[in-house]
C-alpha atoms as a PDB file:
ATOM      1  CA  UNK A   1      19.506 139.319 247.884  1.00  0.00           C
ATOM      2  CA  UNK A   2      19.503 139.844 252.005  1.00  0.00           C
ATOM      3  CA  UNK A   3      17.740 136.385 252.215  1.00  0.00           C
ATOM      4  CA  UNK A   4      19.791 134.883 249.611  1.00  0.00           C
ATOM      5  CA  UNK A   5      22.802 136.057 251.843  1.00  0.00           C
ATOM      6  CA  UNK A   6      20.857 134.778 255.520  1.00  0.00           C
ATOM      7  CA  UNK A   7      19.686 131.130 254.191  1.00  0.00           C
ATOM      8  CA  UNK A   8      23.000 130.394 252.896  1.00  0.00           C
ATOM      9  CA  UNK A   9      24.648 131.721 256.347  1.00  0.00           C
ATOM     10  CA  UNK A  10      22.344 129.725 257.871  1.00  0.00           C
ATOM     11  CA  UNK A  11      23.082 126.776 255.546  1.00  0.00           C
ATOM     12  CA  UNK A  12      26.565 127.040 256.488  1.00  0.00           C
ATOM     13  CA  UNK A  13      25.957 127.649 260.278  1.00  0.00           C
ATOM     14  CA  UNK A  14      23.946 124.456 260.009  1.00  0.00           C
ATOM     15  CA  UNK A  15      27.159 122.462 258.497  1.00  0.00           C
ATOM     16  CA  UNK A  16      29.546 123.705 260.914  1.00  0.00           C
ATOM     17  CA  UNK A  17      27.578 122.823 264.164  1.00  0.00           C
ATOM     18  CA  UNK A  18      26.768 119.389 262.714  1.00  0.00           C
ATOM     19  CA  UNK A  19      30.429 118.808 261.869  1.00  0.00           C
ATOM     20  CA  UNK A  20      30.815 119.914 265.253  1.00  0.00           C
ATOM     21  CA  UNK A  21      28.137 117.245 266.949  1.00  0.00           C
ATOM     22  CA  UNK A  22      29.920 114.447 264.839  1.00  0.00           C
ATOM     23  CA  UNK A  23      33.516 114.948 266.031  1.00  0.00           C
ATOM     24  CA  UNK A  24      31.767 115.202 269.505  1.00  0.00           C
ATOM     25  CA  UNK A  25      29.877 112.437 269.226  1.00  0.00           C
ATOM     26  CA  UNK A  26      33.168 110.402 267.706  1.00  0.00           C
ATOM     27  CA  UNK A  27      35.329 111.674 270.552  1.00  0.00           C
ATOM     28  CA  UNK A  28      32.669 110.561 273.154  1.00  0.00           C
ATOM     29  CA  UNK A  29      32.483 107.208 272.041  1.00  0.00           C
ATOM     30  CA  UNK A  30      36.466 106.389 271.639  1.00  0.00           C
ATOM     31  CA  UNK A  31      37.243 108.072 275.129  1.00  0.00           C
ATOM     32  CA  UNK A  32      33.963 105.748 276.405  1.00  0.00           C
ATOM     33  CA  UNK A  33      35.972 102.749 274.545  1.00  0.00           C
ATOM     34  CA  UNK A  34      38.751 103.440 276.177  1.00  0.00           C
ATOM     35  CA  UNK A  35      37.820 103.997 279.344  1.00  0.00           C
ATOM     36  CA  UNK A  36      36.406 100.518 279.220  1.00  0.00           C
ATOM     37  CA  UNK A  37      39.173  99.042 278.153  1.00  0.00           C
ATOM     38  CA  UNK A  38      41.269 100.237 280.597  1.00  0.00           C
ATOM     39  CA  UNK A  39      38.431  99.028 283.293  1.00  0.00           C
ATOM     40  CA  UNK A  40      38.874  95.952 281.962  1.00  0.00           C
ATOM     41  CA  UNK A  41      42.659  95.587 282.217  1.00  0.00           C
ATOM     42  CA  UNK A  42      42.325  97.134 285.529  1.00  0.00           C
ATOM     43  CA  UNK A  43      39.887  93.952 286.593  1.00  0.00           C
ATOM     44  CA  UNK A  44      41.925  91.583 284.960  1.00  0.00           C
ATOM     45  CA  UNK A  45      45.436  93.061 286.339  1.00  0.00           C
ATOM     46  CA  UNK A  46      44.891  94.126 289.737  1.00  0.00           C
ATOM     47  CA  UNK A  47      41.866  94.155 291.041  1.00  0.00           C
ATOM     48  CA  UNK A  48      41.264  90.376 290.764  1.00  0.00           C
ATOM     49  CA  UNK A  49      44.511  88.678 291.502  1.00  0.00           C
ATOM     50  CA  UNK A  50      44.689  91.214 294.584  1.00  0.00           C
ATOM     51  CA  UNK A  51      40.921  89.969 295.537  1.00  0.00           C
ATOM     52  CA  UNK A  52      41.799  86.098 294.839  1.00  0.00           C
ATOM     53  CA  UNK A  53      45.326  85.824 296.097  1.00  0.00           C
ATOM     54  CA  UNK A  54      46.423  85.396 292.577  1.00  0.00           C
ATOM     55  CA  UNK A  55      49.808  86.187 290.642  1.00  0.00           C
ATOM     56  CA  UNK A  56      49.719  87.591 286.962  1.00  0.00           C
ATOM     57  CA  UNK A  57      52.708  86.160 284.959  1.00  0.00           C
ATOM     58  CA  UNK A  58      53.464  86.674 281.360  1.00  0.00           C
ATOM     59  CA  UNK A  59      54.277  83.571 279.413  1.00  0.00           C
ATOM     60  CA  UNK A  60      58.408  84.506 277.903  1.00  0.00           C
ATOM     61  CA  UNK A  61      59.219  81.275 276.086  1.00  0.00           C
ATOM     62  CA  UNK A  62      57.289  78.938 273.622  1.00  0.00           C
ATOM     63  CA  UNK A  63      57.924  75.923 275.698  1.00  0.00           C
ATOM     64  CA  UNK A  64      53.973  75.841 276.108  1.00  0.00           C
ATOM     65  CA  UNK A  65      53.247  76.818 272.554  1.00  0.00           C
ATOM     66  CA  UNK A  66      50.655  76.295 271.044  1.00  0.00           C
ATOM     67  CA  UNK A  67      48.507  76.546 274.063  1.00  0.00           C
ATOM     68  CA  UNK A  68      49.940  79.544 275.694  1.00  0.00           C
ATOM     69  CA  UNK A  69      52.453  81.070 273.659  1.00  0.00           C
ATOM     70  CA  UNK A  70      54.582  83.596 274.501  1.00  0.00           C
ATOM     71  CA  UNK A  71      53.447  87.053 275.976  1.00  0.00           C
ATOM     72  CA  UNK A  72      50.139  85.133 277.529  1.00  0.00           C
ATOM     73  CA  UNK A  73      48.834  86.721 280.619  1.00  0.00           C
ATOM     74  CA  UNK A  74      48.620  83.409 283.066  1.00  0.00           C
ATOM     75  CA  UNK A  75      46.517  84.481 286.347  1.00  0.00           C
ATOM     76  CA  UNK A  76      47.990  81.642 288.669  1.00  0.00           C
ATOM     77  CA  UNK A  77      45.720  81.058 292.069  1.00  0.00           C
ATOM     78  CA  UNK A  78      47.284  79.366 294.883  1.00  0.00           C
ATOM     79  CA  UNK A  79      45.633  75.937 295.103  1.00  0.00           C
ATOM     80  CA  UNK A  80      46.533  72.922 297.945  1.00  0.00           C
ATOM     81  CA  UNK A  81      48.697  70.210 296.325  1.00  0.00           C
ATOM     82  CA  UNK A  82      46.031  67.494 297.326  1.00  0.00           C
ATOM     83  CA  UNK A  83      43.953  69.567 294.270  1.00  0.00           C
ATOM     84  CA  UNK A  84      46.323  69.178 291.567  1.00  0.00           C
ATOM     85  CA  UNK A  85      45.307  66.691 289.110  1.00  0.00           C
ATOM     86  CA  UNK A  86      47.095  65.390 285.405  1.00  0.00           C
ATOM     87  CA  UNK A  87      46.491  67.756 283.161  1.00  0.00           C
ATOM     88  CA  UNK A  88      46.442  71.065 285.270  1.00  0.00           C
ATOM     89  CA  UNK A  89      49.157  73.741 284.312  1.00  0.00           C
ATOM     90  CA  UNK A  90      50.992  74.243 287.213  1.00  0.00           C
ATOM     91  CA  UNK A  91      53.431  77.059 288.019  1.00  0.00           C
ATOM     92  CA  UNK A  92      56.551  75.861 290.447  1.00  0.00           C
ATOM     93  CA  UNK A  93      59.551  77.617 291.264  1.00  0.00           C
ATOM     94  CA  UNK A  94      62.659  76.257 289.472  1.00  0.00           C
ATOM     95  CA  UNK A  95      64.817  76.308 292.670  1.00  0.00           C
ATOM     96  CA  UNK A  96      62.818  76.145 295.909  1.00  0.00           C
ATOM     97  CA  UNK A  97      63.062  79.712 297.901  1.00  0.00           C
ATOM     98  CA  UNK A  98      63.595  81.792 294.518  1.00  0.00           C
ATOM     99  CA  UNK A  99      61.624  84.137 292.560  1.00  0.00           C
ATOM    100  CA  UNK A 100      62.421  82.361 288.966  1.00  0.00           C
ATOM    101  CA  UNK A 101      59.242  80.189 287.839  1.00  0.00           C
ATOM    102  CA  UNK A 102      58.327  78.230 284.868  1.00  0.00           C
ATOM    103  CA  UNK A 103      54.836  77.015 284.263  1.00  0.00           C
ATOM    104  CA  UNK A 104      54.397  73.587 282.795  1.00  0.00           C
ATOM    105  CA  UNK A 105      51.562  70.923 282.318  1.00  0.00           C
ATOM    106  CA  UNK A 106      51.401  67.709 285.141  1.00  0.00           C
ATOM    107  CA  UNK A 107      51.534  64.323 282.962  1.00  0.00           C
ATOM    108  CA  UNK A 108      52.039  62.409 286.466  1.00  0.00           C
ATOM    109  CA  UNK A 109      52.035  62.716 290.255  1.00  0.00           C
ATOM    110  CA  UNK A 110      53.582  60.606 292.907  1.00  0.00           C
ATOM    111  CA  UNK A 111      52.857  59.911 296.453  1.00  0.00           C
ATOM    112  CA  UNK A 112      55.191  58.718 298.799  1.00  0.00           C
ATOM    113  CA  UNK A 113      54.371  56.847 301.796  1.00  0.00           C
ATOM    114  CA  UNK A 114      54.642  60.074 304.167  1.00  0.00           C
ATOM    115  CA  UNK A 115      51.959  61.099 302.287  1.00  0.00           C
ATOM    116  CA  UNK A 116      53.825  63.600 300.201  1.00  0.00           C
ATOM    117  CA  UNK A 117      53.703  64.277 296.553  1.00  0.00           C
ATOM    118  CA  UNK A 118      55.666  65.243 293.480  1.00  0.00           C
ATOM    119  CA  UNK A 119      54.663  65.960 290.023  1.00  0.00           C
ATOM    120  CA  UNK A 120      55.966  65.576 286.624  1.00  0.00           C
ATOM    121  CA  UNK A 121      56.063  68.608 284.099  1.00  0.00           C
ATOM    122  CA  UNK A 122      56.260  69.068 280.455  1.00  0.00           C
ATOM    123  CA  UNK A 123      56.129  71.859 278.479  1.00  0.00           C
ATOM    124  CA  UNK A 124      53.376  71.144 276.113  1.00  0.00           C
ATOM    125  CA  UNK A 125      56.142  72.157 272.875  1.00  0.00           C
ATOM    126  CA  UNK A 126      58.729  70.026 274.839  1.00  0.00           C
ATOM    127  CA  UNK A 127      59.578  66.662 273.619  1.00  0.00           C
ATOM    128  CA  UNK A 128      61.124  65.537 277.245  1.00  0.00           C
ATOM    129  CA  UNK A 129      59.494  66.180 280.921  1.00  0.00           C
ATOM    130  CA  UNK A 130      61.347  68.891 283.168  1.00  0.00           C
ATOM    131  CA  UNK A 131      64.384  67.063 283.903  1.00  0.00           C
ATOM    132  CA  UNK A 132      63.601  66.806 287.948  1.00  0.00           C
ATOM    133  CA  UNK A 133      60.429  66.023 289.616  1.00  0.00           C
ATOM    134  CA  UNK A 134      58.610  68.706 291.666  1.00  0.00           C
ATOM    135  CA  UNK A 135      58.173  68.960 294.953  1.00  0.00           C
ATOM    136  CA  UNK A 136      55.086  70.722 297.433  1.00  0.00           C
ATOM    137  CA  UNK A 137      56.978  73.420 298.246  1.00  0.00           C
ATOM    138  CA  UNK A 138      58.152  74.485 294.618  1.00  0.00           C
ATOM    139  CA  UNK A 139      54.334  74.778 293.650  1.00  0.00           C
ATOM    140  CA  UNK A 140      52.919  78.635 293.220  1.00  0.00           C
ATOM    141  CA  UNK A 141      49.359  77.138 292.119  1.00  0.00           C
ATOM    142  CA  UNK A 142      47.836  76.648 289.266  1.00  0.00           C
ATOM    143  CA  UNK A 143      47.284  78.552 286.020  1.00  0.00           C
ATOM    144  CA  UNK A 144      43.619  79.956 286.760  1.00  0.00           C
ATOM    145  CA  UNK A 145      42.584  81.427 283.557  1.00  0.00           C
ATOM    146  CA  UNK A 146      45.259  83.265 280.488  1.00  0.00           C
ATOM    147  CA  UNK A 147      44.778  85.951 277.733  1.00  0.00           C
ATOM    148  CA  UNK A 148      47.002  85.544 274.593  1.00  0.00           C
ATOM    149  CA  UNK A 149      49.253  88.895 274.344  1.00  0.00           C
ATOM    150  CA  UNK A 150      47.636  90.863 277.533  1.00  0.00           C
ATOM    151  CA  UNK A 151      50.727  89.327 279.263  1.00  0.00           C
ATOM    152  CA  UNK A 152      52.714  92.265 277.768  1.00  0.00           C
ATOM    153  CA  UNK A 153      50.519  94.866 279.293  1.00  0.00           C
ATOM    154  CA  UNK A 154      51.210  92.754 282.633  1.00  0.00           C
ATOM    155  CA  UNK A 155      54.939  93.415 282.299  1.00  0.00           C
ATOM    156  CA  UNK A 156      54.672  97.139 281.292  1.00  0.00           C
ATOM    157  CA  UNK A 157      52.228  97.639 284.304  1.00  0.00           C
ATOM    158  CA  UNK A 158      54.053  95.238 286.679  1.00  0.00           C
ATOM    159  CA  UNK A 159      57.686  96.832 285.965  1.00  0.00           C
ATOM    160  CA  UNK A 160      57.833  99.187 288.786  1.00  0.00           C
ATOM    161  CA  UNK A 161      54.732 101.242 286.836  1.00  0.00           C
ATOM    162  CA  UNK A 162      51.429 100.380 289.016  1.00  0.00           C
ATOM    163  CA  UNK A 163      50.544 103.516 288.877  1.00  0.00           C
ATOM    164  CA  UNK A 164      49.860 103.653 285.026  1.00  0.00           C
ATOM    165  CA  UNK A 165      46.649 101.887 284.670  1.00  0.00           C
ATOM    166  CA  UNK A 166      44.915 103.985 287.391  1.00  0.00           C
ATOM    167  CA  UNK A 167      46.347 106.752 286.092  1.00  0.00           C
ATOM    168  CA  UNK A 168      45.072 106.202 282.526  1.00  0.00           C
ATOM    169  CA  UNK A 169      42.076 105.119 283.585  1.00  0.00           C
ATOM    170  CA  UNK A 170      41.636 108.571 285.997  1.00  0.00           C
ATOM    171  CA  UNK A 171      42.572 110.135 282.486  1.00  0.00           C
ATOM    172  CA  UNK A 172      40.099 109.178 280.447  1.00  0.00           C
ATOM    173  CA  UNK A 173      37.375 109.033 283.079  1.00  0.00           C
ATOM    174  CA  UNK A 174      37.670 112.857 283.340  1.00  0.00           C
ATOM    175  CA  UNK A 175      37.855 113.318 279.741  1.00  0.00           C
ATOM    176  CA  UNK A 176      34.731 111.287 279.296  1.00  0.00           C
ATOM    177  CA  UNK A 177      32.863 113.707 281.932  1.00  0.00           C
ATOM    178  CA  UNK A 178      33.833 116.514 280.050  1.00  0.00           C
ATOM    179  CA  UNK A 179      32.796 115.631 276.559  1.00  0.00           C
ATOM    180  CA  UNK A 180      29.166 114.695 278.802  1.00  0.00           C
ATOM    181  CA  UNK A 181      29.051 118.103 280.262  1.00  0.00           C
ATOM    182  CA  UNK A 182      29.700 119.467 277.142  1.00  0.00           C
ATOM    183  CA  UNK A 183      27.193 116.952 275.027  1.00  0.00           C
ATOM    184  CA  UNK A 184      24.431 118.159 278.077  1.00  0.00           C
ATOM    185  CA  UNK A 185      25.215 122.019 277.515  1.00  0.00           C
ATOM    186  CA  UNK A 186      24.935 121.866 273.682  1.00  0.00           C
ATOM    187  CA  UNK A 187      21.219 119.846 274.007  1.00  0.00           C
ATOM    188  CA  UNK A 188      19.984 122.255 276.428  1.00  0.00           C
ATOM    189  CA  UNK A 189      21.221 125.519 274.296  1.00  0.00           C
ATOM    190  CA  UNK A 190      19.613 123.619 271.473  1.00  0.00           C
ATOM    191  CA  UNK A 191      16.129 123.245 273.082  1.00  0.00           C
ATOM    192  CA  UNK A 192      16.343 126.895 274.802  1.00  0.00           C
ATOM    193  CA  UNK A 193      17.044 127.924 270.872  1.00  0.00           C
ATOM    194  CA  UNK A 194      14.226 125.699 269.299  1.00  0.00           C
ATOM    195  CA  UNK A 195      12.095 127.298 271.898  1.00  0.00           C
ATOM    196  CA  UNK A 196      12.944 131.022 271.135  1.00  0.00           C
ATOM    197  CA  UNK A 197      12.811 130.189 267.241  1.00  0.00           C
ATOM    198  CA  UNK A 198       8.946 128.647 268.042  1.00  0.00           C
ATOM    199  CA  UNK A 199       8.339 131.497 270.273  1.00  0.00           C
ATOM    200  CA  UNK A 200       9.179 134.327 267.584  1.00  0.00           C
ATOM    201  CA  UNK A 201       7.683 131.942 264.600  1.00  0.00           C
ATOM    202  CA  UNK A 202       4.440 132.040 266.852  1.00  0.00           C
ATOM    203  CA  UNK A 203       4.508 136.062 267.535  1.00  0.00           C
ATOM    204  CA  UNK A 204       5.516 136.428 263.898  1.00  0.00           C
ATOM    205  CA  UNK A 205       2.695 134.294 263.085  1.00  0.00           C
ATOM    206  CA  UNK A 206       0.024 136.270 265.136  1.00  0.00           C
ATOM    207  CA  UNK A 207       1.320 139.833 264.141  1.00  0.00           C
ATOM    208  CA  UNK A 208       0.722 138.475 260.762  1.00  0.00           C
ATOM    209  CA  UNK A 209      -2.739 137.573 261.467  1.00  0.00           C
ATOM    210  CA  UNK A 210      -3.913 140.656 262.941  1.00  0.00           C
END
């Protein structure tokens, strides 16, 4: 009956600390996951706009649907008018001097014989061009690269909040060391215990032999 009772303690000991290695193991993984995704935000954000120059802007209207619809992350890089071709999409201040931009695709450019140039927009869902032509010193550059719905993750981190990526990202990152100081302690109490079980199997063993 007293081994009856042991192996089924055992049994159940067993269960418990494999449950326990699986919800470890799970909350590892999703706190790696997120970590990474944060990371990546973090690249795509800050890290390289701030590197390049760049400006992330989140697409509000459809007038560039279905290309970039609304909440589109647009990375814009400043780029010299000379560069700007038909085709690019370009992001110009509405009003020359203020912060209010729209970002539009070129379908022409003129030059003038100072040399200057202007360019004709169109909103890709717009059945007219922009109603006025646009000037060199209206242009913020062109759209770099975009990511379809990151561009409300932009506004949330770019509304007064900077501080919330790195801060989730300095979240996770400890929360990740833990569970691997934890995962590290667990093996090595599991080999010191495989060794002592080998060690008294072994003495057992002997004792039995003489």
């Amino acid at each position: 009956m007293r081994r009856m009772s042991t192996a089924g303690a055992s049994v159940t000991g067993s269960s418990v600390a494999g449950w326990k290695a699986v919800v470890r193991a799970v909350g590892l993984g999703l706190s790696t996951g997120l970590l990474l995704l944060v990371a990546g935000l973090a690249v795509v954000l800050i890290v390289v706009p701030k590197a390049t120059g760049s400006t992330p802007l989140t697409v509000l209207t459809q007038s560039m649907d279905p290309t970039l619809p609304p909440g589109t992350l647009l990375v814009v890089r400043p780029t010299p008018v000379d560069d700007i071709r038909i085709g690019d999409v370009v992001t110009y201040q509405i009003t020359s001097g203020q912060p209010a931009v729209i970002s539009h695709r070129v379908v022409s450019v003129a030059s003038s014989s100072d040399g200057s140039r202007t360019f004709t927009l169109k909103g890709d869902n717009n059945a007219l061009a922009d109603p006025a032509p646009v000037t060199a010193a209206q242009v913020r550059g062109v759209v770099w690269y975009s990511l379809p719905d990151i561009g409300l993750v932009n506004q949330l981190v770019n509304g007064s909040r900077t501080w919330l990526i790195p801060a989730i990202a300095g979240v996770l990152l400890a929360y990740g060391a833990v569970m691997v100081t934890i995962g590290i302690v667990s093996a090595a109490r599991r080999r010191r215990s495989s060794t002592a079980g080998g060690r008294r199997s072994s003495g057992a063993h002997r004792a039995t032999l003489g």
